[in-house]
PDB file of N, CA and C in Angstrom:
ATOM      1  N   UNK A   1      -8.006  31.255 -20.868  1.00  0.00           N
ATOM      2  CA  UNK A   1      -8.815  30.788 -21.964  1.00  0.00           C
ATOM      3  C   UNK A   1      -9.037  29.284 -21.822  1.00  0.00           C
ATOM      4  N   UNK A   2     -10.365  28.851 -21.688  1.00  0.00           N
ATOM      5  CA  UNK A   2     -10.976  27.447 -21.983  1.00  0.00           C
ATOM      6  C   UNK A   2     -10.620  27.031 -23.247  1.00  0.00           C
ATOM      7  N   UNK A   3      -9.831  25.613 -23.318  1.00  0.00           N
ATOM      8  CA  UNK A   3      -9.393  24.873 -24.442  1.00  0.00           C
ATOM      9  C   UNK A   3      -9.643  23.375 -24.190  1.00  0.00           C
ATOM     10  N   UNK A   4     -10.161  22.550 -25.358  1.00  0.00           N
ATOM     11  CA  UNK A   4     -10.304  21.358 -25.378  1.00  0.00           C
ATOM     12  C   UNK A   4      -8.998  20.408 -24.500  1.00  0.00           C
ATOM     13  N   UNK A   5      -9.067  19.398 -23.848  1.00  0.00           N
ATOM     14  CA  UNK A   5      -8.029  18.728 -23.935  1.00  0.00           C
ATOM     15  C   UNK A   5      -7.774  17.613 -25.099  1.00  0.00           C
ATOM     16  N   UNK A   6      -6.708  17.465 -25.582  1.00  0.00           N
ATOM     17  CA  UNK A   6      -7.114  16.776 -26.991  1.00  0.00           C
ATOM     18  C   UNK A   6      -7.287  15.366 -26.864  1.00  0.00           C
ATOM     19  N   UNK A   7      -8.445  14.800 -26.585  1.00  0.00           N
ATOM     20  CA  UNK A   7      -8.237  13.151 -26.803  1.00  0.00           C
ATOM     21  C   UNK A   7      -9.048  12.864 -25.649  1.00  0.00           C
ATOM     22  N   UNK A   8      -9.490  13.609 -24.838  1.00  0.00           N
ATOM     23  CA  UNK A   8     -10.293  13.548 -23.619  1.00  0.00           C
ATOM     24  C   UNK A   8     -11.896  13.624 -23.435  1.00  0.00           C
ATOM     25  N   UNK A   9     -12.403  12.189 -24.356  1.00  0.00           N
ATOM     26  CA  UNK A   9     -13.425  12.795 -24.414  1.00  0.00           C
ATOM     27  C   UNK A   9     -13.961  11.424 -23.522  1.00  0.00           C
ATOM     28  N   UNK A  10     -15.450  11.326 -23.610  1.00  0.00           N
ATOM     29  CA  UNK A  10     -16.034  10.172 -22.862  1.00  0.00           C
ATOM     30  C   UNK A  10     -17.454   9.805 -23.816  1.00  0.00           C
ATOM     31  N   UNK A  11     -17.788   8.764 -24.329  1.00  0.00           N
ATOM     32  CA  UNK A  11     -18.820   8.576 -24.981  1.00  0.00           C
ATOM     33  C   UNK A  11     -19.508   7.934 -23.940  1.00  0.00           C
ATOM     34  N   UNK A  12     -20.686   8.980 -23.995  1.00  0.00           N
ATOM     35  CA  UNK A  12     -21.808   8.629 -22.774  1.00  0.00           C
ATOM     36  C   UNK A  12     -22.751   7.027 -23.695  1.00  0.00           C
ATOM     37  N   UNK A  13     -22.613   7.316 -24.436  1.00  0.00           N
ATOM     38  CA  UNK A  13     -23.460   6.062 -24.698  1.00  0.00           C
ATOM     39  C   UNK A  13     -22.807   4.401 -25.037  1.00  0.00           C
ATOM     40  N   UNK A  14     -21.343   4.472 -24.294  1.00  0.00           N
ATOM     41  CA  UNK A  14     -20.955   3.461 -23.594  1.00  0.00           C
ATOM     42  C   UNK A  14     -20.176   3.205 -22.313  1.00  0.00           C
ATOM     43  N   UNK A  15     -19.959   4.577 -21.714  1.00  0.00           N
ATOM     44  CA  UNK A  15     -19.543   4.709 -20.846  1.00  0.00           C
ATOM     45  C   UNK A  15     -20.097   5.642 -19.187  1.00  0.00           C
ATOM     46  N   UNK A  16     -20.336   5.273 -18.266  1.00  0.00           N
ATOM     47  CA  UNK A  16     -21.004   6.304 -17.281  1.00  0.00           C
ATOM     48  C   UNK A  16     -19.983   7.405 -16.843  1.00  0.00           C
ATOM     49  N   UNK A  17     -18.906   7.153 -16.792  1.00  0.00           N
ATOM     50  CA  UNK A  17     -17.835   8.137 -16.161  1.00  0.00           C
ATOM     51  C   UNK A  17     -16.226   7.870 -16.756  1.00  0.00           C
ATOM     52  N   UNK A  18     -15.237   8.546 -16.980  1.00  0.00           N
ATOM     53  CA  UNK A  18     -13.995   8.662 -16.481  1.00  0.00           C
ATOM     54  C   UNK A  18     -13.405   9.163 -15.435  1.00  0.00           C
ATOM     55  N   UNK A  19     -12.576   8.184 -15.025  1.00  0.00           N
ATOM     56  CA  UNK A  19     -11.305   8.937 -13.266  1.00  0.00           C
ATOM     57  C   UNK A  19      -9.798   9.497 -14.571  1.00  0.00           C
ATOM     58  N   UNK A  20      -9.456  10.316 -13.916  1.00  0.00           N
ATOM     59  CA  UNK A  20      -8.331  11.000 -14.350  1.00  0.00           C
ATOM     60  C   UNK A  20      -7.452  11.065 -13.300  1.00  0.00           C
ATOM     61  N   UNK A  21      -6.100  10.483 -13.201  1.00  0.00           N
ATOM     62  CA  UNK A  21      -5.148  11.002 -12.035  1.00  0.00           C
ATOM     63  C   UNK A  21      -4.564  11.820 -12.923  1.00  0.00           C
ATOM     64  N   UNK A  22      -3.967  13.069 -12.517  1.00  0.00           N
ATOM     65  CA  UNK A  22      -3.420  14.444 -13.212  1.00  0.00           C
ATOM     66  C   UNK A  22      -1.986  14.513 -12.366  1.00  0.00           C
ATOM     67  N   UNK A  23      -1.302  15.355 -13.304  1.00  0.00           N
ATOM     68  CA  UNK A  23      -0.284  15.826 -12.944  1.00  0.00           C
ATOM     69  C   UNK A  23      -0.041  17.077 -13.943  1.00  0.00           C
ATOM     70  N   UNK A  24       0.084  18.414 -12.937  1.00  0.00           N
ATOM     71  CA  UNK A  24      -0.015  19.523 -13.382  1.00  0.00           C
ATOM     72  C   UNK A  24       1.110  20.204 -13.062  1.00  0.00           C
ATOM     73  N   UNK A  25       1.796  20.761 -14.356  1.00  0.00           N
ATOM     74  CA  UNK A  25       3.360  21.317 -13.458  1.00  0.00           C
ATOM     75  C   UNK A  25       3.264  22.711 -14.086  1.00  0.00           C
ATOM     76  N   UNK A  26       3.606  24.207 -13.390  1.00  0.00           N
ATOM     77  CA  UNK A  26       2.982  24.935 -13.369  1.00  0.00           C
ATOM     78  C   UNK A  26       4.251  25.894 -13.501  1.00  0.00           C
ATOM     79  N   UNK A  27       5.459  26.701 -14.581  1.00  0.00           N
ATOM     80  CA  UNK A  27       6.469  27.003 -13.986  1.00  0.00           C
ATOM     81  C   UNK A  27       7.502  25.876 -13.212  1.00  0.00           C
ATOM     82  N   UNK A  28       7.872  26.818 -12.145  1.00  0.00           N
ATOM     83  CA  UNK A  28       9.153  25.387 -11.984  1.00  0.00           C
ATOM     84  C   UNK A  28       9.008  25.879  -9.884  1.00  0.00           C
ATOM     85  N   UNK A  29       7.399  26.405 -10.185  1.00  0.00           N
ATOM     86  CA  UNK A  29       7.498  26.044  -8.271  1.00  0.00           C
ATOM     87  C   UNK A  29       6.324  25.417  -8.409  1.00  0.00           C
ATOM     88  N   UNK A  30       5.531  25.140  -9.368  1.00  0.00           N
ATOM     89  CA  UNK A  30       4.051  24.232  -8.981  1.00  0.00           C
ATOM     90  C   UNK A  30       4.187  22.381  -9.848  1.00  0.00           C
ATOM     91  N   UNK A  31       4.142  22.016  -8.841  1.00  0.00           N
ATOM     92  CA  UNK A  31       3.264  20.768  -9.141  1.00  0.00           C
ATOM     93  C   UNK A  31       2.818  20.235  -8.243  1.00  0.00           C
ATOM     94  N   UNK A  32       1.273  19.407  -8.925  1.00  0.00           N
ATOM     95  CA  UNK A  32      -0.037  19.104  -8.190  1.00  0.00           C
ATOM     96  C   UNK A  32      -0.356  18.120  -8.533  1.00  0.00           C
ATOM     97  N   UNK A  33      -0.450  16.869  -7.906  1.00  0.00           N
ATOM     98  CA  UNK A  33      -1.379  15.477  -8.738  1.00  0.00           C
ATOM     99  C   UNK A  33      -2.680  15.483  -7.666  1.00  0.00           C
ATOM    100  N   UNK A  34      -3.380  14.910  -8.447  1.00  0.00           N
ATOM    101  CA  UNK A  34      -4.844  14.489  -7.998  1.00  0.00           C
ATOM    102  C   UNK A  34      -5.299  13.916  -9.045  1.00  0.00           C
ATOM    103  N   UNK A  35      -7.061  14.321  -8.930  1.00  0.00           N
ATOM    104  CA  UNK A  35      -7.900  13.375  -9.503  1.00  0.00           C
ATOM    105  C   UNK A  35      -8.991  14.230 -10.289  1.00  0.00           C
ATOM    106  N   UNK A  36      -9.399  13.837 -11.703  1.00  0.00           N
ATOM    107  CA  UNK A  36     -10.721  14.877 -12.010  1.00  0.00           C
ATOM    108  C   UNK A  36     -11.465  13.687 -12.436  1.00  0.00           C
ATOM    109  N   UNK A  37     -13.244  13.760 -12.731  1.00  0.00           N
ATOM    110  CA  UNK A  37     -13.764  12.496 -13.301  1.00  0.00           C
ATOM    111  C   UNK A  37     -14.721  13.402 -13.840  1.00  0.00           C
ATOM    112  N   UNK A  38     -15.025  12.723 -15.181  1.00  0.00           N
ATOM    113  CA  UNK A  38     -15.667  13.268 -16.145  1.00  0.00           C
ATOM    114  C   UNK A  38     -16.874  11.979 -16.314  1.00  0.00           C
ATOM    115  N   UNK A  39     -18.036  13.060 -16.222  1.00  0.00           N
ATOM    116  CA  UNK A  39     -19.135  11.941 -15.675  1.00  0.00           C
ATOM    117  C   UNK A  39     -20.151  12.309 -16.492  1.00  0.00           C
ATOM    118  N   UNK A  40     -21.299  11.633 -16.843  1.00  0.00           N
ATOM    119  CA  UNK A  40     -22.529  11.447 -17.544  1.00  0.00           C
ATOM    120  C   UNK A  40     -23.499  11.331 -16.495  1.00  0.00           C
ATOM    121  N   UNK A  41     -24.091  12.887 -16.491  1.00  0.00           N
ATOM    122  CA  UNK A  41     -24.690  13.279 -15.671  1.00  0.00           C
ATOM    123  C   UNK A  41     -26.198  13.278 -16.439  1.00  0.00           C
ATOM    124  N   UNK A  42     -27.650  12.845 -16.486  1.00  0.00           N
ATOM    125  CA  UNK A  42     -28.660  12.155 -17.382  1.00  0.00           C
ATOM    126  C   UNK A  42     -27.895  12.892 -18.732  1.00  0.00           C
ATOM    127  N   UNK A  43     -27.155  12.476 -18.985  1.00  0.00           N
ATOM    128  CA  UNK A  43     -26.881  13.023 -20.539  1.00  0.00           C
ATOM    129  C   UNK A  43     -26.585  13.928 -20.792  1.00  0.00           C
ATOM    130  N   UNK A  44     -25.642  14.601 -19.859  1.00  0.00           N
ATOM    131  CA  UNK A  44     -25.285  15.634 -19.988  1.00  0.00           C
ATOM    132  C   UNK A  44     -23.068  15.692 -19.783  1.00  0.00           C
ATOM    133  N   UNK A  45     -22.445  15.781 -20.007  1.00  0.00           N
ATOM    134  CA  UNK A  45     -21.388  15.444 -19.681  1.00  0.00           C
ATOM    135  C   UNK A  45     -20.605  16.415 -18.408  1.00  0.00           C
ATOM    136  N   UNK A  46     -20.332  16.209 -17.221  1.00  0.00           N
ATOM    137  CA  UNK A  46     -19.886  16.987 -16.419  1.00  0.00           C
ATOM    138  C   UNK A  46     -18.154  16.723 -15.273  1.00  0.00           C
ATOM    139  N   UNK A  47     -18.004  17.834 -15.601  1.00  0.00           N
ATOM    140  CA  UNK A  47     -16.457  17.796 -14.501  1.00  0.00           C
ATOM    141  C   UNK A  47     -16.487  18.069 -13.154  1.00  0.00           C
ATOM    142  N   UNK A  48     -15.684  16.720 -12.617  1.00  0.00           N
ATOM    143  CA  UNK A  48     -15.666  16.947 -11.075  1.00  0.00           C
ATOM    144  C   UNK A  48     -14.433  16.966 -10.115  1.00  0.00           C
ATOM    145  N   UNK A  49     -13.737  17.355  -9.620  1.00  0.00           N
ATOM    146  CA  UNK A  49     -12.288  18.115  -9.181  1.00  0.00           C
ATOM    147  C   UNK A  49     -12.450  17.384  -7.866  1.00  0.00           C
ATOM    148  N   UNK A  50     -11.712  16.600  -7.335  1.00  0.00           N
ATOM    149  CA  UNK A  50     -11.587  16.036  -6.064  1.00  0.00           C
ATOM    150  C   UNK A  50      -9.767  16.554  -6.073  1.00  0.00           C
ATOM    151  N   UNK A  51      -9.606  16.138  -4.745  1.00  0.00           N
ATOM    152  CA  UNK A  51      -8.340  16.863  -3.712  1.00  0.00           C
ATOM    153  C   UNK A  51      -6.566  16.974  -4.911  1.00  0.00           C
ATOM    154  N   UNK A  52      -6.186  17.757  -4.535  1.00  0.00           N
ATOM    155  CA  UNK A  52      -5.090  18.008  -5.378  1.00  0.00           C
ATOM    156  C   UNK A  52      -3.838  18.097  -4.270  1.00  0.00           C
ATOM    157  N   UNK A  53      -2.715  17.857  -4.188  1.00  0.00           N
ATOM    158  CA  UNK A  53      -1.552  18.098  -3.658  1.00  0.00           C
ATOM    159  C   UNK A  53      -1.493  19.424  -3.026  1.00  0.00           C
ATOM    160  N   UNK A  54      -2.154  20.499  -4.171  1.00  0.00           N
ATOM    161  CA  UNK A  54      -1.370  21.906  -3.600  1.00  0.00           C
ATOM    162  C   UNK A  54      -2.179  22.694  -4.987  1.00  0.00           C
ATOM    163  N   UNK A  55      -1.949  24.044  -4.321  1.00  0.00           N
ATOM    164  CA  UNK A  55      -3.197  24.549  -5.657  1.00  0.00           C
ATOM    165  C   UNK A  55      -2.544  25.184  -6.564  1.00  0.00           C
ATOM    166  N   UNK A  56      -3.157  24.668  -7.908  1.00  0.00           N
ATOM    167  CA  UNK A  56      -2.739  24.268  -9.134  1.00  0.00           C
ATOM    168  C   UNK A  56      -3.209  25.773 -10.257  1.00  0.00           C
ATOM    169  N   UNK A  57      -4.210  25.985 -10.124  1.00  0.00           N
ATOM    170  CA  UNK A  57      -4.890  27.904 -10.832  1.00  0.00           C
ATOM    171  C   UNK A  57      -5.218  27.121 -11.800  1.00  0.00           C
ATOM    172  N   UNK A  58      -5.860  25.777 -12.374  1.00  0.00           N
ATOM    173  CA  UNK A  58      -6.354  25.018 -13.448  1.00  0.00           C
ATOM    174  C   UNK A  58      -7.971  25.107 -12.677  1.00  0.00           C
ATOM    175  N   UNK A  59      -8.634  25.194 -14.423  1.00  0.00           N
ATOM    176  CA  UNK A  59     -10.261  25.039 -13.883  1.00  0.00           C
ATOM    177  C   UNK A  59     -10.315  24.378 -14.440  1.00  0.00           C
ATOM    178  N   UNK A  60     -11.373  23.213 -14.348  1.00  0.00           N
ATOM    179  CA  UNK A  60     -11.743  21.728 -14.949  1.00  0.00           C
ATOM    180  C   UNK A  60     -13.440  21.852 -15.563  1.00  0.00           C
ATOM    181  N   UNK A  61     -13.689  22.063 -16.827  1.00  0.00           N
ATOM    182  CA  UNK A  61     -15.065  21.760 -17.250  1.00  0.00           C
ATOM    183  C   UNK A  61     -15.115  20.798 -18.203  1.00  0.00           C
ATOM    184  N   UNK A  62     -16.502  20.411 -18.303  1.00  0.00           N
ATOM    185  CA  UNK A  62     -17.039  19.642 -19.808  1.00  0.00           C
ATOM    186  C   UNK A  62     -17.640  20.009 -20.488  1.00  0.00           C
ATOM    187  N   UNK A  63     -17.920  20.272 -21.590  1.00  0.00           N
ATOM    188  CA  UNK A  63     -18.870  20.363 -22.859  1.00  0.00           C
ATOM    189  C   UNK A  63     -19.434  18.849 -23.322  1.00  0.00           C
ATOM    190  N   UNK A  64     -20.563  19.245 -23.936  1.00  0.00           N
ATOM    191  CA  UNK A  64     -21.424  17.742 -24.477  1.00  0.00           C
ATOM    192  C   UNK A  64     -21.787  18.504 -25.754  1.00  0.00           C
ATOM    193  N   UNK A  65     -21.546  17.297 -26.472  1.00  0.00           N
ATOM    194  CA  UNK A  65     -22.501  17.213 -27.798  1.00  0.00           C
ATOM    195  C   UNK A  65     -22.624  16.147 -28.113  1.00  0.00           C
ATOM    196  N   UNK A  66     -23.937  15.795 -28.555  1.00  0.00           N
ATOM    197  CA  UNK A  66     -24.618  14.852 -28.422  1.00  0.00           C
ATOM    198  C   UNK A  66     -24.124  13.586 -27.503  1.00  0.00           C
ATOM    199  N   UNK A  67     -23.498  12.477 -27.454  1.00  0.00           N
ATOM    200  CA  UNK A  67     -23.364  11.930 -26.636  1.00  0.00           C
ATOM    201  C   UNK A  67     -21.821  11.695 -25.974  1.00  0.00           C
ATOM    202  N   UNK A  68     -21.426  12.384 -26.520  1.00  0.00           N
ATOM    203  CA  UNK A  68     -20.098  12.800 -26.233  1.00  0.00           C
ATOM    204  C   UNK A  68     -19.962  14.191 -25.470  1.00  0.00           C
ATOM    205  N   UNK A  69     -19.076  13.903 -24.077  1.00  0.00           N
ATOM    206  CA  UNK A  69     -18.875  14.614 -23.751  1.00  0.00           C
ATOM    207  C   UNK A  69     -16.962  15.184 -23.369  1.00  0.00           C
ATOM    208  N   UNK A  70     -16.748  16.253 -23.616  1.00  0.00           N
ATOM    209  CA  UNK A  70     -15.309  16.477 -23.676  1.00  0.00           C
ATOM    210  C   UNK A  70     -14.906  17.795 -22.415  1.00  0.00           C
ATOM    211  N   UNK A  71     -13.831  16.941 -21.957  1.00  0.00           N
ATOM    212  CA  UNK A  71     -12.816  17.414 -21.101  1.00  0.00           C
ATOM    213  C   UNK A  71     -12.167  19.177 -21.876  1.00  0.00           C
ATOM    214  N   UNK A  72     -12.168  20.051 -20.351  1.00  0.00           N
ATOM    215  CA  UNK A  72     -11.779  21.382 -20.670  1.00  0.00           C
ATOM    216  C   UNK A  72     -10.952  21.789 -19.806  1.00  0.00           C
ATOM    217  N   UNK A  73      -9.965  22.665 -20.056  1.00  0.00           N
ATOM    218  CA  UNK A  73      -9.037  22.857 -19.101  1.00  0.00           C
ATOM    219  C   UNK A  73      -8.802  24.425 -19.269  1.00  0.00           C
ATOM    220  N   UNK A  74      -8.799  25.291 -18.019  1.00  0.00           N
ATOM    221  CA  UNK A  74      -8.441  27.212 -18.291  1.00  0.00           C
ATOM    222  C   UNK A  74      -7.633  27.479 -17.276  1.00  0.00           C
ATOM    223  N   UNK A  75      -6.067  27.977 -17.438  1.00  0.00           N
ATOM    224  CA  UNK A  75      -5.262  28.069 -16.638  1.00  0.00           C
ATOM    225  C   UNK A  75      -5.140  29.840 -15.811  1.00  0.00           C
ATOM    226  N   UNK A  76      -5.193  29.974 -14.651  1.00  0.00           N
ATOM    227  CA  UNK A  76      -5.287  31.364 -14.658  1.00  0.00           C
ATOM    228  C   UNK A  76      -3.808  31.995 -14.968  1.00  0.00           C
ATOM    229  N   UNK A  77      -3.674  33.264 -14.857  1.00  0.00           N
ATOM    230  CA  UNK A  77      -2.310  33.689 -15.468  1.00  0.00           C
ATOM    231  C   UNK A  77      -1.390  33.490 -14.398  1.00  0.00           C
ATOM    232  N   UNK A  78      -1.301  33.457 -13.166  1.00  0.00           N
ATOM    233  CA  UNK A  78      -0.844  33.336 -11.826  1.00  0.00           C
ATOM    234  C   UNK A  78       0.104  32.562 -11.887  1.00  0.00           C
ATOM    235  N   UNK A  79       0.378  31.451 -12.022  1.00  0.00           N
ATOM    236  CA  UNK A  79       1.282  30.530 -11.953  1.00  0.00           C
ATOM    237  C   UNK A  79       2.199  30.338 -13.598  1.00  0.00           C
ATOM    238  N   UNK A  80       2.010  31.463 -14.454  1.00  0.00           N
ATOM    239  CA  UNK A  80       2.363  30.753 -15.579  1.00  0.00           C
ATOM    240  C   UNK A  80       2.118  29.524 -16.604  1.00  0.00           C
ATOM    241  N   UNK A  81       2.721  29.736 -17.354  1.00  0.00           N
ATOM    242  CA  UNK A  81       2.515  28.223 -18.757  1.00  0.00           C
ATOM    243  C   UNK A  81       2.655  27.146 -17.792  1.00  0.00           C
ATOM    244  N   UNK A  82       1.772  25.622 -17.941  1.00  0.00           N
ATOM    245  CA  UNK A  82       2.351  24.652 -17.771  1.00  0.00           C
ATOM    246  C   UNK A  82       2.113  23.471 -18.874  1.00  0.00           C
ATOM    247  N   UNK A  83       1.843  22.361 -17.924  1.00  0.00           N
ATOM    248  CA  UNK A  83       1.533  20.981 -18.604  1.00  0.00           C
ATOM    249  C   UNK A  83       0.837  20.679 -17.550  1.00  0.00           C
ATOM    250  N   UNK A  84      -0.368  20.046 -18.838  1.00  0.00           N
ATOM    251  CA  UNK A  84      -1.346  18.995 -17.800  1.00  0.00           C
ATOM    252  C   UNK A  84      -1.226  17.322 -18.040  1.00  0.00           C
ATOM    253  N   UNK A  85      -0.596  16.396 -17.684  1.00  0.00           N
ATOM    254  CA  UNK A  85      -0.465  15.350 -18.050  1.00  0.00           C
ATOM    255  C   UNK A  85      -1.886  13.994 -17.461  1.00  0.00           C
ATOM    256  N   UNK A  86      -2.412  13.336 -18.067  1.00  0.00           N
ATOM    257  CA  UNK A  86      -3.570  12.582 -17.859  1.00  0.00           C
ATOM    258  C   UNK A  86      -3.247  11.298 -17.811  1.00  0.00           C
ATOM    259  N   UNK A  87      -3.466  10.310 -16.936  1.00  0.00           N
ATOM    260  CA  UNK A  87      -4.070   8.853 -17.172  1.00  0.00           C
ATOM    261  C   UNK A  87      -5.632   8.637 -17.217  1.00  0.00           C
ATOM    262  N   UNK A  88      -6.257   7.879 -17.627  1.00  0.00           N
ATOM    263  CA  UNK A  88      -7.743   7.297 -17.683  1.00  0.00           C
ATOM    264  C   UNK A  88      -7.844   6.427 -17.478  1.00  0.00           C
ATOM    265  N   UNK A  89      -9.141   5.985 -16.714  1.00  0.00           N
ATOM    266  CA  UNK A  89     -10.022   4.788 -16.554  1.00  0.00           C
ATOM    267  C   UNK A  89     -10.834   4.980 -16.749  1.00  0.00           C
ATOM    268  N   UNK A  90     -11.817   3.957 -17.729  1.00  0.00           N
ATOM    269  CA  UNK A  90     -12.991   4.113 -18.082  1.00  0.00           C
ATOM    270  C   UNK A  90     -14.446   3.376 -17.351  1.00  0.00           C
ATOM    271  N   UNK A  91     -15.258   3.975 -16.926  1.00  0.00           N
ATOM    272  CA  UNK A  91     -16.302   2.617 -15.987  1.00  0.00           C
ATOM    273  C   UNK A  91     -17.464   2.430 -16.824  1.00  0.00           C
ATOM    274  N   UNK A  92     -17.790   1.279 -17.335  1.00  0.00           N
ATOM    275  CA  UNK A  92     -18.571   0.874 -18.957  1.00  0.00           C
ATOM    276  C   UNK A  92     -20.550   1.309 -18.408  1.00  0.00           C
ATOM    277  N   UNK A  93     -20.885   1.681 -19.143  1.00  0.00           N
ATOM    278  CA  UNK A  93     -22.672   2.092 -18.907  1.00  0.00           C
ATOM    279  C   UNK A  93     -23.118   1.194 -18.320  1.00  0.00           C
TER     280      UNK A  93
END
């Protein structure tokens, strides 16, 4: 199931993109860091998944409304419950 991440959003109308370094721990045999960036695509908000440690069964989308666009996260059942932990950087319009 696709669920918001809470607090992960990006306001396109001051910002062009967020970088995310992740850390995803998956059960107690997965963890994965990498990178996702949540980008303002003409106004549209979109998720983009660059290289991960080791594979993680997390899907990465965005939703937009109006100029806000928000971070989504859907874990498959495979690996079990985890945690997705986030840092941000923001790159200004």
């Amino acid at each position: 199931m696709e669920t918001n991440l809470i607090g992960e959003t990006l306001d396109m109308s001051l910002y062009s993109s967020a970088r995310y370094e992740c850390e995803i721990i998956r059960g107690t045999t997965v963890i994965a860091n990498g990178h996702v960036w949540l980008e303002n695509l003409n106004g549209v908000g979109r998720a983009r998944v660059g290289v991960f440690s080791q594979s993680h069964g997390v899907t990465f989308t965005a939703s937009t409304s109006g100029t806000v666009a928000q971070l989504r996260a859907a874990a498959s059942s495979g690996a079990g419950a985890g945690t997705i932990k986030l840092t941000r950087r923001l790159v200004p319009a």
